[in-house]
C-alpha atoms as a PDB file:
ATOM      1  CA  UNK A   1       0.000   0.000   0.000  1.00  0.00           C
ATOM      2  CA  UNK A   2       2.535   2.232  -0.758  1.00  0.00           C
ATOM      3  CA  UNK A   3       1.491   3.824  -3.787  1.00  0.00           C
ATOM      4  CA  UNK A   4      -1.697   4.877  -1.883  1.00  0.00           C
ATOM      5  CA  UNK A   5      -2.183   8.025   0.165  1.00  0.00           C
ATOM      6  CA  UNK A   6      -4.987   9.242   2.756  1.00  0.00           C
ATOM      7  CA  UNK A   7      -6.069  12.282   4.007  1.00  0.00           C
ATOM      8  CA  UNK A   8      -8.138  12.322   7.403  1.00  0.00           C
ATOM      9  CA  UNK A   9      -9.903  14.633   9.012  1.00  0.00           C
ATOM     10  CA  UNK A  10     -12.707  15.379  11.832  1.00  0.00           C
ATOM     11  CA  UNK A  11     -15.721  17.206  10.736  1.00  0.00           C
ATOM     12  CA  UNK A  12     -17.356  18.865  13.659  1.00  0.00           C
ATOM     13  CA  UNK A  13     -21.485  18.091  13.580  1.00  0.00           C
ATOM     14  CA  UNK A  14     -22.779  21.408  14.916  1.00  0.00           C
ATOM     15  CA  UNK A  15     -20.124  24.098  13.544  1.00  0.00           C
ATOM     16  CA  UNK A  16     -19.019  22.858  10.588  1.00  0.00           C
ATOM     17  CA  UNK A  17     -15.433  23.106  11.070  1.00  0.00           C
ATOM     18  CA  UNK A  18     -13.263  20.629   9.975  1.00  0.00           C
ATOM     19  CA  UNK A  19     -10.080  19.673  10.864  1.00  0.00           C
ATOM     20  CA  UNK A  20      -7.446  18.346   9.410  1.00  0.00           C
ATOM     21  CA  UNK A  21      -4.185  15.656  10.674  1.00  0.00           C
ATOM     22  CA  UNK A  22      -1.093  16.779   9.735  1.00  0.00           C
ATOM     23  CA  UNK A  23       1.691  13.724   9.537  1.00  0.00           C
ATOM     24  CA  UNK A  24       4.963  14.707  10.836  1.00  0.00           C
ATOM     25  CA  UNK A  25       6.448  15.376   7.084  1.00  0.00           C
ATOM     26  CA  UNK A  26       4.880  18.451   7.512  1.00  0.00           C
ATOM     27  CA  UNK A  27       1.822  17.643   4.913  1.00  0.00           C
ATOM     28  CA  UNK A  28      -2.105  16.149   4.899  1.00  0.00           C
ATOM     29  CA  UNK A  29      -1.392  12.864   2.842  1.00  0.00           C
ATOM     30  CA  UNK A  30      -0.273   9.673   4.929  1.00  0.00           C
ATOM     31  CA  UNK A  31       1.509   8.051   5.588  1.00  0.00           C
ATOM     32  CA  UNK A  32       4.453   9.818   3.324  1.00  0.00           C
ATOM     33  CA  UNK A  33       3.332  12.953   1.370  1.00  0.00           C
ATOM     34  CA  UNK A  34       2.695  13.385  -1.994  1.00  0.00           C
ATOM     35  CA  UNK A  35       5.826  13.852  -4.198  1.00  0.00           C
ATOM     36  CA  UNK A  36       6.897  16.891  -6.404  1.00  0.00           C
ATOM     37  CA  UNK A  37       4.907  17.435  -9.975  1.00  0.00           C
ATOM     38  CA  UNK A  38       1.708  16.079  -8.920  1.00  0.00           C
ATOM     39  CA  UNK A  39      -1.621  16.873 -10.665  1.00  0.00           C
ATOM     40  CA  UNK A  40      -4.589  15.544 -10.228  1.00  0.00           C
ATOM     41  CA  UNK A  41      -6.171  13.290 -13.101  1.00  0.00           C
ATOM     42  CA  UNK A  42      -9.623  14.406 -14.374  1.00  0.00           C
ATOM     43  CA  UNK A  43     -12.366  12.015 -13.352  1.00  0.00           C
ATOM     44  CA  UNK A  44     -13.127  11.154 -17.052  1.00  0.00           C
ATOM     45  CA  UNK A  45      -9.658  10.687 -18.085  1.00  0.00           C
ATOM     46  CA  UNK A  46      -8.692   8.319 -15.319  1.00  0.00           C
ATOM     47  CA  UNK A  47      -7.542   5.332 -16.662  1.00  0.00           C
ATOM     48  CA  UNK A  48     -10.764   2.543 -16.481  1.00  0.00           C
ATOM     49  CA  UNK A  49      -8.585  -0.911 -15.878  1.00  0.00           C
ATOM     50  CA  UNK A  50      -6.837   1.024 -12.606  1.00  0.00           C
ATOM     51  CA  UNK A  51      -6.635  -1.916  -9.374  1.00  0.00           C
ATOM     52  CA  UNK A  52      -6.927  -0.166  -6.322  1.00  0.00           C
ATOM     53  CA  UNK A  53      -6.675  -1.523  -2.794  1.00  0.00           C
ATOM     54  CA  UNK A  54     -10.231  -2.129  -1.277  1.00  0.00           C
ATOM     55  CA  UNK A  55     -11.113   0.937   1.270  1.00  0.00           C
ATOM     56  CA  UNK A  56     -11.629  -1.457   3.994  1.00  0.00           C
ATOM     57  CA  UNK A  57      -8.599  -3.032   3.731  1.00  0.00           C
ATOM     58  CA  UNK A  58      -6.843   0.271   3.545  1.00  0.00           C
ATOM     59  CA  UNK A  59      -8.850   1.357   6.843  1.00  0.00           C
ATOM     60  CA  UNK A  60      -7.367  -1.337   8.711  1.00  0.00           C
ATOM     61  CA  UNK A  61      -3.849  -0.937   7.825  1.00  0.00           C
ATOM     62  CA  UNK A  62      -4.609   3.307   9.211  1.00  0.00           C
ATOM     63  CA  UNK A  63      -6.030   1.739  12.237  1.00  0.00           C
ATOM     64  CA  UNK A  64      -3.293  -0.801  12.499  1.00  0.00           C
ATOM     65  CA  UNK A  65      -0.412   2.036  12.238  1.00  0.00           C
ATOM     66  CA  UNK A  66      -1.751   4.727  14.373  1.00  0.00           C
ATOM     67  CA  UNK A  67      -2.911   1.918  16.942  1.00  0.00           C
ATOM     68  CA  UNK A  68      -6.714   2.942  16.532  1.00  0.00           C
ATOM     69  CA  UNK A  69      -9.611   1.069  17.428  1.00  0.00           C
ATOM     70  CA  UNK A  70     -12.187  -0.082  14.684  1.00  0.00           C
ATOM     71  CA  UNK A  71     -14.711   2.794  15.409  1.00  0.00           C
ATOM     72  CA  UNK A  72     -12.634   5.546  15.279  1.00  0.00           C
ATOM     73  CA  UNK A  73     -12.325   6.125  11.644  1.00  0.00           C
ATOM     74  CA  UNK A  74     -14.614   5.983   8.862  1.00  0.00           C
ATOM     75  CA  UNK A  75     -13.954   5.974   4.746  1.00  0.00           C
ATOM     76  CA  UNK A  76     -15.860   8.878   2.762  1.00  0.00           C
ATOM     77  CA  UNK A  77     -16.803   7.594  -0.468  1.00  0.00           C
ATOM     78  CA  UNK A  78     -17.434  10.563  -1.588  1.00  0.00           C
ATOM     79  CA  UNK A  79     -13.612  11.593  -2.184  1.00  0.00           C
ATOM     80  CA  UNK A  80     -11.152   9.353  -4.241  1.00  0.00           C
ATOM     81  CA  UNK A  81      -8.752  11.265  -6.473  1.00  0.00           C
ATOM     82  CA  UNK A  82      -5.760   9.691  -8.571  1.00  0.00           C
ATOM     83  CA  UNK A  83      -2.875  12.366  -9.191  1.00  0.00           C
ATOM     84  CA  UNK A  84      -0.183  11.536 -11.945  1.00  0.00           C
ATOM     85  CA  UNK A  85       3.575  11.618 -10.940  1.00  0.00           C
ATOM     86  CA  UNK A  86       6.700  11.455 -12.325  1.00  0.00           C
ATOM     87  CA  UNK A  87       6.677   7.785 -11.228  1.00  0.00           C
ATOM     88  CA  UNK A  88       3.377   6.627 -12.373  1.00  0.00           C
ATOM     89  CA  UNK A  89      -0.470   7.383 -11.122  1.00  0.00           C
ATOM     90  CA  UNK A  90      -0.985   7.291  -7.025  1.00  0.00           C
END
């Protein structure tokens, strides 16, 4: 799961604010930021045979490495994005 990156956050019910983690490189993206030259890829140009990791699976290995307990976090399916690097999509 190294190719893949997360973002979380904590949206507060009756203000609206939301707040965002910031990983000790400094940045949103875990567990190691984004690199340099990213841009994200256009929903319709995203390339149709990409294999991504299943969002459950990637929810347990975030609750396995910051030692969080099943309830704590929740996916939004709502947001998936694919950015194109110098190394290939993420």
């Amino acid at each position: 799961m190294n190719d893949v990156r997360f973002i979380l956050y904590h949206k507060q019910s009756t203000s609206g604010r939301t707040r965002f983690f910031r990983f000790a490189h400094g940045g949103v993206c875990g567990f190691v930021g984004l690199p340099t030259l990213v841009q994200v890829i256009d929903p319709e140009e995203r390339p149709v045979s990409s294999i991504v990791p299943h969002p459950a699976a990637l929810l347990a290995h975030i609750q396995r490495q910051l030692e969080l307990q099943a309830s704590d976090l929740q996916i939004d399916h709502e947001y998936r994005e694919q950015v194109d690097t110098p190394n290939g999509i993420i």
